[in-house]
PDB file of N, CA and C in Angstrom:
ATOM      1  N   UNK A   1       0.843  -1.180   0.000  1.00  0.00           N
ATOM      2  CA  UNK A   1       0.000   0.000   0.000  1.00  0.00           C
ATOM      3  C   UNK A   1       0.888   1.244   0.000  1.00  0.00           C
ATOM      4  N   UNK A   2       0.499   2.488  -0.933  1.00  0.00           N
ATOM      5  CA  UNK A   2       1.159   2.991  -1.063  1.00  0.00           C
ATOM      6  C   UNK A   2       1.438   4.435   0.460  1.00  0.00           C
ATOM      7  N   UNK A   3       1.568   5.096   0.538  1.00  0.00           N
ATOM      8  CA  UNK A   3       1.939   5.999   1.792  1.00  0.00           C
ATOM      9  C   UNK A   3       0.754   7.086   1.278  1.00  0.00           C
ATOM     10  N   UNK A   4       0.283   8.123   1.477  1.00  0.00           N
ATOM     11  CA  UNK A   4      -0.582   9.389   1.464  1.00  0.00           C
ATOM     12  C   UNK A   4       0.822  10.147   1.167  1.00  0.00           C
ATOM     13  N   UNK A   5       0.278  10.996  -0.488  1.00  0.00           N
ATOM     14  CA  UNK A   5       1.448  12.191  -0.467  1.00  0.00           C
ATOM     15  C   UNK A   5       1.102  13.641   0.363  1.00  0.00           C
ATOM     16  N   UNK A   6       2.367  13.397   0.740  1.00  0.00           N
ATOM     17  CA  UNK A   6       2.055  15.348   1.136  1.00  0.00           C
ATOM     18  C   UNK A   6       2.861  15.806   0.575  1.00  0.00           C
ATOM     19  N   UNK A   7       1.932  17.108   0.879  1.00  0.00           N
ATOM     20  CA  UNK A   7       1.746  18.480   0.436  1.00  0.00           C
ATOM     21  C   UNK A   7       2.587  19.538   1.015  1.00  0.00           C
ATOM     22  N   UNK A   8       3.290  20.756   0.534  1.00  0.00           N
ATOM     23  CA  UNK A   8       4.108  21.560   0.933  1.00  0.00           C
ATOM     24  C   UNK A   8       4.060  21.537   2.470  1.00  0.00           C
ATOM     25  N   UNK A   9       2.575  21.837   2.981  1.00  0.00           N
ATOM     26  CA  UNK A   9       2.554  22.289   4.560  1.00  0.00           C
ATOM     27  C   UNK A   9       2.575  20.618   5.130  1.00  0.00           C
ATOM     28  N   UNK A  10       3.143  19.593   4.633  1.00  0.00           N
ATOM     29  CA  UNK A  10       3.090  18.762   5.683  1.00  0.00           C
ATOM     30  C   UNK A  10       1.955  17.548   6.273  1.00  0.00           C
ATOM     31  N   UNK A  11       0.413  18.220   5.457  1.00  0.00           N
ATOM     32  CA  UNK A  11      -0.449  17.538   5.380  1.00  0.00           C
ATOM     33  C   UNK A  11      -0.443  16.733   4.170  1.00  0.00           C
ATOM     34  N   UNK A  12      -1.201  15.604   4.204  1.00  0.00           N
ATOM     35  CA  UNK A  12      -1.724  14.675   2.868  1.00  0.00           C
ATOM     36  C   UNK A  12      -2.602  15.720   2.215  1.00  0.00           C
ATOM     37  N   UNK A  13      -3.062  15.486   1.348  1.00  0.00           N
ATOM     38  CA  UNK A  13      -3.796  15.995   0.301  1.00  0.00           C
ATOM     39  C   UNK A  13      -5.187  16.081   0.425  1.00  0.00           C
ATOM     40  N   UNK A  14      -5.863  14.680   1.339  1.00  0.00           N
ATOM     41  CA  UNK A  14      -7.054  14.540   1.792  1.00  0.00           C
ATOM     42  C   UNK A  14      -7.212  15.621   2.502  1.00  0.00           C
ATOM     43  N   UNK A  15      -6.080  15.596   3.668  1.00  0.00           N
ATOM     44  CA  UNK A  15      -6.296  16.705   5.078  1.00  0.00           C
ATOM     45  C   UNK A  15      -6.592  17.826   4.458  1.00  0.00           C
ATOM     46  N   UNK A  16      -5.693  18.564   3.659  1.00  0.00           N
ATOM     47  CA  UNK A  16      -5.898  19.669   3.111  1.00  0.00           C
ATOM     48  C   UNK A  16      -7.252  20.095   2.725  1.00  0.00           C
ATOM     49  N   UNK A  17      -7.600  19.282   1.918  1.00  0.00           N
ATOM     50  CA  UNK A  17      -9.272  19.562   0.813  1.00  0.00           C
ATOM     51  C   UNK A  17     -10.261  19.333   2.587  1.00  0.00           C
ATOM     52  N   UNK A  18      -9.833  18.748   3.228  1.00  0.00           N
ATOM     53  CA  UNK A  18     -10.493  18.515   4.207  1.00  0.00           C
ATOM     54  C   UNK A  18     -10.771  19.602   5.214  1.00  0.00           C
ATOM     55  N   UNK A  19      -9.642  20.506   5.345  1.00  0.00           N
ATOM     56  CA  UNK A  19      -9.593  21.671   6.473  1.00  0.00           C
ATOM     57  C   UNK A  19     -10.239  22.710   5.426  1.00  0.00           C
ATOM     58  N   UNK A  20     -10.099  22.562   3.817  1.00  0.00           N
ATOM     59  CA  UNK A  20     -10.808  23.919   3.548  1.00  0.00           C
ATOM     60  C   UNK A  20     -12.237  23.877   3.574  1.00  0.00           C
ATOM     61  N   UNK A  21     -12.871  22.434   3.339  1.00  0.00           N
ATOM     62  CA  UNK A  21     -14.285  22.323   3.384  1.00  0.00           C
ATOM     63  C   UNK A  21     -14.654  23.267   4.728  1.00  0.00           C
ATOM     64  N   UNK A  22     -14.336  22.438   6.034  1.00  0.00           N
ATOM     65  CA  UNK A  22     -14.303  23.095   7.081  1.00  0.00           C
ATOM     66  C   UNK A  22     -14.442  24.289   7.180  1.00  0.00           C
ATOM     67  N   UNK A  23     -13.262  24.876   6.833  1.00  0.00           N
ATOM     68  CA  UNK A  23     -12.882  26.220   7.088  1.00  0.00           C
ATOM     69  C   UNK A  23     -14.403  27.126   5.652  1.00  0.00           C
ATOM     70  N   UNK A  24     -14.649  26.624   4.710  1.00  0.00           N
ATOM     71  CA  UNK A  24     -16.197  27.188   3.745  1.00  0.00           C
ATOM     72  C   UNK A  24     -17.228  26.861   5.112  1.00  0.00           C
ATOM     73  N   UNK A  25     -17.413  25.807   5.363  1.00  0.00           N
ATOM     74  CA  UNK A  25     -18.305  25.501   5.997  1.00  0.00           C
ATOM     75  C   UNK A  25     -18.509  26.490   7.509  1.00  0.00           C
ATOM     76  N   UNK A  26     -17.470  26.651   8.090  1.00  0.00           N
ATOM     77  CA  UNK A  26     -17.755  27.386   8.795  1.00  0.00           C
ATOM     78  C   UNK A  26     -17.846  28.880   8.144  1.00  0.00           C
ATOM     79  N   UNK A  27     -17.444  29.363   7.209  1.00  0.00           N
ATOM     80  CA  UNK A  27     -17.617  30.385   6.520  1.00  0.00           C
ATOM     81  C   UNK A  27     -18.946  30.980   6.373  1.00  0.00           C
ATOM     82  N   UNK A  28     -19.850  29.738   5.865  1.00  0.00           N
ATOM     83  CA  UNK A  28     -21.123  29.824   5.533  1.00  0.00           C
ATOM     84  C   UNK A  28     -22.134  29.522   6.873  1.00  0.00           C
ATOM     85  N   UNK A  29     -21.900  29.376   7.905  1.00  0.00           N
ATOM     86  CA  UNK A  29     -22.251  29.329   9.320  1.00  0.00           C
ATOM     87  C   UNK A  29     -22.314  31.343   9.649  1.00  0.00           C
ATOM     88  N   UNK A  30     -20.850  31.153   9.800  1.00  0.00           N
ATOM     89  CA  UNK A  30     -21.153  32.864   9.870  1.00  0.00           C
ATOM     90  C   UNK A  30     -22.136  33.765   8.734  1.00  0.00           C
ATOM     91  N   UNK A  31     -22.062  33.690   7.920  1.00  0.00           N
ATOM     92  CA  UNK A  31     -22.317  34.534   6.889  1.00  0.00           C
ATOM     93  C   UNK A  31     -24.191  34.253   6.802  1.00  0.00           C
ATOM     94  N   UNK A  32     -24.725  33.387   7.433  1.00  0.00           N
ATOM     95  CA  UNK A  32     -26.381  33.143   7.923  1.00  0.00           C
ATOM     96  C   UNK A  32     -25.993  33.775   9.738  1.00  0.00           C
ATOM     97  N   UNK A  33     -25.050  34.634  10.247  1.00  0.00           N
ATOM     98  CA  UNK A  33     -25.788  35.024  11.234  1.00  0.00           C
ATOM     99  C   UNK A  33     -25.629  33.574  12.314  1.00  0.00           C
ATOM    100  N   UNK A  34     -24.786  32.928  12.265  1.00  0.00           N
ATOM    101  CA  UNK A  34     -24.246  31.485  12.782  1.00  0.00           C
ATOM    102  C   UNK A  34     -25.505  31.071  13.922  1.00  0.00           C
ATOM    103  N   UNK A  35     -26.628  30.809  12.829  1.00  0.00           N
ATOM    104  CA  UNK A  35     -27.950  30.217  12.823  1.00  0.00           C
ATOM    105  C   UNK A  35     -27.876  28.984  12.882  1.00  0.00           C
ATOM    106  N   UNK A  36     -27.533  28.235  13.803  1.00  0.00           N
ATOM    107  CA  UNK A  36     -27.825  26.500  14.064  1.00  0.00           C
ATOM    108  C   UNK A  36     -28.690  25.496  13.352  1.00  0.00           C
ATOM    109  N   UNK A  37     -28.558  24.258  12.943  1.00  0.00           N
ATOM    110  CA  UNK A  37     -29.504  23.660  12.712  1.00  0.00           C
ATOM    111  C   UNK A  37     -29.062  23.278  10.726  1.00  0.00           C
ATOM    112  N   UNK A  38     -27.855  23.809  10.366  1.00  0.00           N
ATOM    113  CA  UNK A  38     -27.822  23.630   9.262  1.00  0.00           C
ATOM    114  C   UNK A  38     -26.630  23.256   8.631  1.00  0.00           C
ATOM    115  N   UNK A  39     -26.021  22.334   9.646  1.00  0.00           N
ATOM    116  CA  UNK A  39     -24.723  21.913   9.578  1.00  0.00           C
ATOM    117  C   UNK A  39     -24.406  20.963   8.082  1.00  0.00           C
ATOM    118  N   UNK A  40     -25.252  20.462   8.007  1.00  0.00           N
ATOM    119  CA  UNK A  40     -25.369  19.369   7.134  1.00  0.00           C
ATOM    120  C   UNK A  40     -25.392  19.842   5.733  1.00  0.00           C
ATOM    121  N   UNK A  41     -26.111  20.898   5.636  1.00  0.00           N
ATOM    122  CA  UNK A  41     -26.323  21.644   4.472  1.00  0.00           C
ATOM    123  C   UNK A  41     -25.408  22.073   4.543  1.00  0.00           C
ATOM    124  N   UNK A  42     -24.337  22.863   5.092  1.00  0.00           N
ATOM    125  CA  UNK A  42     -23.064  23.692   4.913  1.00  0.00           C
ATOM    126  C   UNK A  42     -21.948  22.982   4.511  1.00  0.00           C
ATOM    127  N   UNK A  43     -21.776  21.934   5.182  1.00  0.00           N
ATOM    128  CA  UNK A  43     -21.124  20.913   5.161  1.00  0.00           C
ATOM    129  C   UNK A  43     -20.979  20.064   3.715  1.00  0.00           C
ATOM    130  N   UNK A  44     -22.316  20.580   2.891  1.00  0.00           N
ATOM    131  CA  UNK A  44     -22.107  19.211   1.942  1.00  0.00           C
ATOM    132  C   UNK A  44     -22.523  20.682   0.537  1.00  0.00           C
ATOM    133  N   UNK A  45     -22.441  21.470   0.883  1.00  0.00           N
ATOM    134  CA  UNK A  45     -22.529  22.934   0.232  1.00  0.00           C
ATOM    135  C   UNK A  45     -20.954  23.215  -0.255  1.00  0.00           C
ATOM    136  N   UNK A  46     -20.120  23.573   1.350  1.00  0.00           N
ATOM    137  CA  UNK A  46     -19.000  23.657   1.103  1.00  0.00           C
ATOM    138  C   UNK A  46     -17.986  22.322   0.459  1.00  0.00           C
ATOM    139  N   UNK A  47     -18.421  21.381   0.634  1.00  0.00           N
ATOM    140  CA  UNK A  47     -17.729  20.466  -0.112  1.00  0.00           C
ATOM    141  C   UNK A  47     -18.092  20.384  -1.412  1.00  0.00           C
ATOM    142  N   UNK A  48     -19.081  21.160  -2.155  1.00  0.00           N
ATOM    143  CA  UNK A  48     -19.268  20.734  -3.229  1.00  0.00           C
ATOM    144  C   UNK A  48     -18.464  22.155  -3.907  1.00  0.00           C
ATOM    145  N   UNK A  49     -18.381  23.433  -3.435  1.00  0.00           N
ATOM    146  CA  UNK A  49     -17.938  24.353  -3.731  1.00  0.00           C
ATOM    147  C   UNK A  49     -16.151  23.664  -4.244  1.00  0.00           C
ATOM    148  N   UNK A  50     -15.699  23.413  -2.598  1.00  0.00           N
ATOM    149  CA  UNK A  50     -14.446  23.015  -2.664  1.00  0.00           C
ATOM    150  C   UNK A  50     -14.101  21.866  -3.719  1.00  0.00           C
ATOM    151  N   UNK A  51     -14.570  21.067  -4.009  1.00  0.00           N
ATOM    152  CA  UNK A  51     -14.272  20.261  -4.573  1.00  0.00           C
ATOM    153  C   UNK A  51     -14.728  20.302  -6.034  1.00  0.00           C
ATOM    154  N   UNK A  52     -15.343  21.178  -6.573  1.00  0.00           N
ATOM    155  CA  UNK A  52     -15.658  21.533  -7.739  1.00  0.00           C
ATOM    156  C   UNK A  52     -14.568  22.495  -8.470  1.00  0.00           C
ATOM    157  N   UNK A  53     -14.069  23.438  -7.379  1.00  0.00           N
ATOM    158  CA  UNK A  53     -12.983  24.097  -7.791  1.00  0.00           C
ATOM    159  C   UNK A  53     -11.780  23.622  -7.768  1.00  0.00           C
ATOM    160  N   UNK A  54     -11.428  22.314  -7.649  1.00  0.00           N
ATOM    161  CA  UNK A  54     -10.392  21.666  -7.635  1.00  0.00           C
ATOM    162  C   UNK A  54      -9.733  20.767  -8.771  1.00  0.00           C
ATOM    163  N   UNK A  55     -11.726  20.155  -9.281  1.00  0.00           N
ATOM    164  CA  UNK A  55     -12.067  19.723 -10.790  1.00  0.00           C
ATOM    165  C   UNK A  55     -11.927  20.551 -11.745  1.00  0.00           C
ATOM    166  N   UNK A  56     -12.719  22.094 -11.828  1.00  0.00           N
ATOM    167  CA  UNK A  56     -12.241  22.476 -12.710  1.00  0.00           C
ATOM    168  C   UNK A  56     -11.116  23.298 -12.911  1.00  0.00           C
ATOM    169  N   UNK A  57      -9.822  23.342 -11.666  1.00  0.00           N
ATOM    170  CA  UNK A  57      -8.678  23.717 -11.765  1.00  0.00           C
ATOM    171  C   UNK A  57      -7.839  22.525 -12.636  1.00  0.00           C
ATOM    172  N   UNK A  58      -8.221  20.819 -12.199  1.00  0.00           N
ATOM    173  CA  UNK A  58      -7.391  20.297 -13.149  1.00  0.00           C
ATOM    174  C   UNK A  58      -7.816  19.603 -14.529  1.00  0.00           C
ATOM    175  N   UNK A  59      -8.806  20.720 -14.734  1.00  0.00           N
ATOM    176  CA  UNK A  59      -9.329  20.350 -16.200  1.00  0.00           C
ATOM    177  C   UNK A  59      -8.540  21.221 -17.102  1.00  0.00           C
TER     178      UNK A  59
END
């Protein structure tokens, strides 16, 4: 099995895409006025943001 590459800062590649979802997700927490109850939606909001811009960066 092969090892997880990292990335300049030290993290794998997963971690990375992983802390920015996070870091949208909480973005979009604040930006509703950090209104409870909509984690799930932010969560799968910001991952689609993040990870869409990642697709069409390596297109």
């Amino acid at each position: 099995m092969r090892a997880p590459t990292k990335i300049s800062s030290g993290k794998t590649a997963a971690e990375a895409v992983a802390e920015r979802i996070r870091c949208r997700a909480y973005e979009l927490y604040e930006e509703r006025g950090r209104e409870d109850g909509h984690e799930v939606e932010d969560w799968l909001r910001a991952e689609a943001e993040v990870i869409g811009r990642a697709e069409r960066a390596a297109a």
